[in-house]
N, C-alpha and C. Protein backbone atom coordinates (compact mmCIF):
# COMPACT_ATOMS: atom_id res chain seq x y z
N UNK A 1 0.85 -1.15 0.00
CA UNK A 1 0.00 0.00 0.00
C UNK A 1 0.91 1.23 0.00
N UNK A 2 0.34 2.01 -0.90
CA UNK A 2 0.87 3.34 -0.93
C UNK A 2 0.79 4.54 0.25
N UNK A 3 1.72 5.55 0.28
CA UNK A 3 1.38 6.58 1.35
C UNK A 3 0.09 7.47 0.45
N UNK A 4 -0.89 7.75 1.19
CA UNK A 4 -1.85 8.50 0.19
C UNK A 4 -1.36 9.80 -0.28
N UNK A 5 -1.30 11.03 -0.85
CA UNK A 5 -1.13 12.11 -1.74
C UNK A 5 -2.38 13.07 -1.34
N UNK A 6 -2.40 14.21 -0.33
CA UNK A 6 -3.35 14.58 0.52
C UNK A 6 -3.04 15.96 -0.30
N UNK A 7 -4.07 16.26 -0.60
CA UNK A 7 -4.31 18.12 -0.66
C UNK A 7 -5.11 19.09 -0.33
N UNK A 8 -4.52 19.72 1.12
CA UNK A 8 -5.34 20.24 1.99
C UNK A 8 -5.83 21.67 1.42
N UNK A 9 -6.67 22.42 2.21
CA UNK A 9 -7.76 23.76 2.20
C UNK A 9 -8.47 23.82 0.77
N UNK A 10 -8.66 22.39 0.22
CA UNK A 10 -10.09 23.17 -0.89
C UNK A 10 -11.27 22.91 -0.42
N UNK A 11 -11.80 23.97 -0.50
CA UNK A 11 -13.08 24.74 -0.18
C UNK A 11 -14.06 24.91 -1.21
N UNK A 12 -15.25 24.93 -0.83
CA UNK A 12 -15.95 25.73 -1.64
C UNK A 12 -16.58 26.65 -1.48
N UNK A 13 -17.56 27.41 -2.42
CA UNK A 13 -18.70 28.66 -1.82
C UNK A 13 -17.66 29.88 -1.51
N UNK A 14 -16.39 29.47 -2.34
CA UNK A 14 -15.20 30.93 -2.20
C UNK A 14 -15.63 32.46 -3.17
N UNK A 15 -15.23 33.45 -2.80
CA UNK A 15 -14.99 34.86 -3.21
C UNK A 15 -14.57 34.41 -4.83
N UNK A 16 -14.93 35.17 -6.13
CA UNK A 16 -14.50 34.83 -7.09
C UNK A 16 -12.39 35.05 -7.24
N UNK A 17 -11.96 36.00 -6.67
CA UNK A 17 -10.82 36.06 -6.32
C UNK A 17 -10.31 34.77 -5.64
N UNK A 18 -10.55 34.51 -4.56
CA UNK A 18 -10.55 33.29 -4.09
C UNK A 18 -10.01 31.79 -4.72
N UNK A 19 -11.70 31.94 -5.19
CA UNK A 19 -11.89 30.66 -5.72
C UNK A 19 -10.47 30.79 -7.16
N UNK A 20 -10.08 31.78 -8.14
CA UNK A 20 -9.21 31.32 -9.09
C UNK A 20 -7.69 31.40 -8.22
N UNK A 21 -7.44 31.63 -6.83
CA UNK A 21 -6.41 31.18 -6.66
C UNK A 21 -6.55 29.76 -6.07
N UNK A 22 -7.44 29.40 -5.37
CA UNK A 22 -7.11 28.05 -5.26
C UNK A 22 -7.07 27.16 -6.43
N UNK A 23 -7.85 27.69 -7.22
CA UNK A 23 -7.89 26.93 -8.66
C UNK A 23 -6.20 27.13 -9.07
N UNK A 24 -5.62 27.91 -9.00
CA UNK A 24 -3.77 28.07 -9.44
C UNK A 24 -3.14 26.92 -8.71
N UNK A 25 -3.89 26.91 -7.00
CA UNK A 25 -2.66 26.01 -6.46
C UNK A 25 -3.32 24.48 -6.57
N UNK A 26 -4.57 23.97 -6.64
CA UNK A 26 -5.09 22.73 -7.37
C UNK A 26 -4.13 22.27 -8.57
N UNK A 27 -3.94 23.13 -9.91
CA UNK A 27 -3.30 22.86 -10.83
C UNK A 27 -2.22 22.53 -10.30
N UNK A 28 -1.31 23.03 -9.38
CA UNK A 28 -0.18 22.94 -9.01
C UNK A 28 -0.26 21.83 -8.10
N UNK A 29 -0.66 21.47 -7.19
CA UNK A 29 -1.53 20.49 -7.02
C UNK A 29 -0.68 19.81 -8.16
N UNK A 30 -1.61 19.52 -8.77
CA UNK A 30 -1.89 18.37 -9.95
C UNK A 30 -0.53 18.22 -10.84
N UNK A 31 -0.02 19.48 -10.76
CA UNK A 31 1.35 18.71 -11.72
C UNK A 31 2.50 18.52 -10.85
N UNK A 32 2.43 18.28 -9.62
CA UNK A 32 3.23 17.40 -8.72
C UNK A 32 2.87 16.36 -8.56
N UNK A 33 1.57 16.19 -8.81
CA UNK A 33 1.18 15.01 -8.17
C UNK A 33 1.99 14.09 -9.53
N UNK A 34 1.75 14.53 -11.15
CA UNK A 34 1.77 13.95 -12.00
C UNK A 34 3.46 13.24 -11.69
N UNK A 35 4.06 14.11 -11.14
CA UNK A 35 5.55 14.43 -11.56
C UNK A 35 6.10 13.45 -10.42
N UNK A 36 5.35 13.26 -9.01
CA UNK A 36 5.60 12.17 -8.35
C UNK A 36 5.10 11.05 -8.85
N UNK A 37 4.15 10.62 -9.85
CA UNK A 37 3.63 9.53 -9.99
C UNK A 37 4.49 8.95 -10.93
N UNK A 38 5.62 9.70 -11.77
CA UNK A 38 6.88 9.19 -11.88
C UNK A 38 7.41 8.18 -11.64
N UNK A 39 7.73 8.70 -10.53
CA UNK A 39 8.19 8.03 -9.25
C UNK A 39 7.91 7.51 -8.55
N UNK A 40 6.86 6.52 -8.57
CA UNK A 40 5.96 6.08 -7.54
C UNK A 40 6.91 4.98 -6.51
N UNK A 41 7.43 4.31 -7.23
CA UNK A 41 8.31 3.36 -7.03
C UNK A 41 9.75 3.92 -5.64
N UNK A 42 9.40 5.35 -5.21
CA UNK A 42 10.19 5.56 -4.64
C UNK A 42 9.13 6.09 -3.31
N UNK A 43 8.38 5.63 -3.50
CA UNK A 43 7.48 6.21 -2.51
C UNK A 43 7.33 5.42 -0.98
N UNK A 44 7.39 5.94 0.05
CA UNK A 44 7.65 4.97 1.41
C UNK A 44 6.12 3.83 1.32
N UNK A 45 6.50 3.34 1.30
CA UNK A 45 5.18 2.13 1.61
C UNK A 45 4.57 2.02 2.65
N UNK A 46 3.36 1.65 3.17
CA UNK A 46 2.66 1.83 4.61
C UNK A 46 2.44 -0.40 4.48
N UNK A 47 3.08 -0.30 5.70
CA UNK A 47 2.95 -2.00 5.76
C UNK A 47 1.92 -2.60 6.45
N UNK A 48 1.72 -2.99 6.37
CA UNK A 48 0.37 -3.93 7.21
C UNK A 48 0.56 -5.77 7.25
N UNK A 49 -0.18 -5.73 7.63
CA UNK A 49 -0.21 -7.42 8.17
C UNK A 49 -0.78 -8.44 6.95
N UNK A 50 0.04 -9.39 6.93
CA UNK A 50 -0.44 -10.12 5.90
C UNK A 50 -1.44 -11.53 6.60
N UNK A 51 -2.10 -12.38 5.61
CA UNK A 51 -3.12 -13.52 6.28
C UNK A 51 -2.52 -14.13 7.03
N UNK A 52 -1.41 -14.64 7.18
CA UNK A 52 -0.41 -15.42 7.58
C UNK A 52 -0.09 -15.00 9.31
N UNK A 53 -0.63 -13.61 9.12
CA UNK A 53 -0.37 -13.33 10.65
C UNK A 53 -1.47 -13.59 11.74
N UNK A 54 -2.28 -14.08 10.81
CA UNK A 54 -3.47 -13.84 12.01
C UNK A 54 -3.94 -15.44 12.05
N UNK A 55 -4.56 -15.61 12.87
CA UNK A 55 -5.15 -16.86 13.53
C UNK A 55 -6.58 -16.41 13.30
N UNK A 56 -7.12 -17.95 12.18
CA UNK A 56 -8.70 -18.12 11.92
C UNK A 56 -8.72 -16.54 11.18
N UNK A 57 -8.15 -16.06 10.67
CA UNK A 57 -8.39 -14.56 9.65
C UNK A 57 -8.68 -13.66 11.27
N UNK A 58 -8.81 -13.85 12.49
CA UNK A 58 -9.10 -12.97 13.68
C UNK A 58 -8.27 -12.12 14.12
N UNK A 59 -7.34 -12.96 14.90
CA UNK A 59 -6.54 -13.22 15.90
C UNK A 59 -5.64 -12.60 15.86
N UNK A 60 -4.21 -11.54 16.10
CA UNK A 60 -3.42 -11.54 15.40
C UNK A 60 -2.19 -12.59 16.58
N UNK A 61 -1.64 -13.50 15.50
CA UNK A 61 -0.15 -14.68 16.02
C UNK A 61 0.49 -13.85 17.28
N UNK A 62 0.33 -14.34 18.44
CA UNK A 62 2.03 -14.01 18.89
C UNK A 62 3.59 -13.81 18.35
N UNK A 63 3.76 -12.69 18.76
CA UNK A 63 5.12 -12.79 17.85
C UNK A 63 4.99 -12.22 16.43
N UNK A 64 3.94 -11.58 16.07
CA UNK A 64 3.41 -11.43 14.43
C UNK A 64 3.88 -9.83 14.56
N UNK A 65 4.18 -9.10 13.68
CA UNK A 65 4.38 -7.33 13.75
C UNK A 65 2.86 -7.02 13.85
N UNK A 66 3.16 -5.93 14.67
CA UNK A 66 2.09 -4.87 14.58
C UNK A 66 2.23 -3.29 13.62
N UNK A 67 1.08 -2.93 13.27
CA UNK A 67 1.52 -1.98 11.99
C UNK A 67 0.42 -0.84 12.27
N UNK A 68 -0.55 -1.48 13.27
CA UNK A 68 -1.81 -0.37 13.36
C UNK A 68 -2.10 -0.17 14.91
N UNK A 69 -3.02 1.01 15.64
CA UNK A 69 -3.14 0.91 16.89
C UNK A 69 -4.48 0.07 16.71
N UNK A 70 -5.33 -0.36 15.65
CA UNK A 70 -6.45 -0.96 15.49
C UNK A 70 -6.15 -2.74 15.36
N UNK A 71 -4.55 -2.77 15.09
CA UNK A 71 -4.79 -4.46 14.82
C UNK A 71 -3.91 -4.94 16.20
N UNK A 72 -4.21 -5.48 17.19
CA UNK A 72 -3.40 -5.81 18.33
C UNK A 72 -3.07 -7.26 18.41
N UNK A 73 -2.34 -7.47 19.31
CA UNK A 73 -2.30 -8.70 19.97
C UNK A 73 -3.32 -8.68 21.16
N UNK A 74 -3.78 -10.19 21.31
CA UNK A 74 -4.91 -10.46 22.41
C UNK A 74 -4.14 -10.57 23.63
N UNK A 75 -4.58 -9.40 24.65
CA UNK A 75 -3.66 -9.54 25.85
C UNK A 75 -3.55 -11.17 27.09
C-alpha cells in the first residue's frame, strides 16, 4: 500500500478572487502530483499485516508485527 497524496484547504462557496487562486494552487496540485507519480516506485510504503499473521483470519499470532493501533495482539 501506498502513502496517500493529501491536498489540503479546498473549499468551496469561495470569493471569485478566491476561488481562481485556489484553482492556481489545485493545478499545481496536480502537476506534482503527475511528476511524483513518476516516481511512484520511490514512494515509502505503509505496511500492514499479511493472512499469515493472524489466527482463523481474527486473531493476530504471537510474535506477528504490529503496523496499526487498530490491529493488536490479544492480551
Amino acid at each position: 500500500m501506498l502513502e496517500p497524496y493529501l491536498i489540503h484547504g479546498v473549499r468551496g462557496g469561495l470569493a471569485p478572487e478566491a476561488g481562481r487562486k485556489q484553482q492556481k494552487y489545485l493545478e499545481q496540485r496536480t502537476l506534482d502530483y503527475q511528476a511524483r507519480l513518476t516516481r511512484w516506485a520511490q514512494w515509502p510504503s505503509i505496511p500492514f499485516n499479511q493472512e499469515q499473521d493472524f489466527i482463523d483470519g481474527q486473531s493476530l499470532r504471537p510474535g506477528a508485527p504490529t503496523y496499526s493501533p487498530f490491529v493488536r495482539h490479544i492480551p
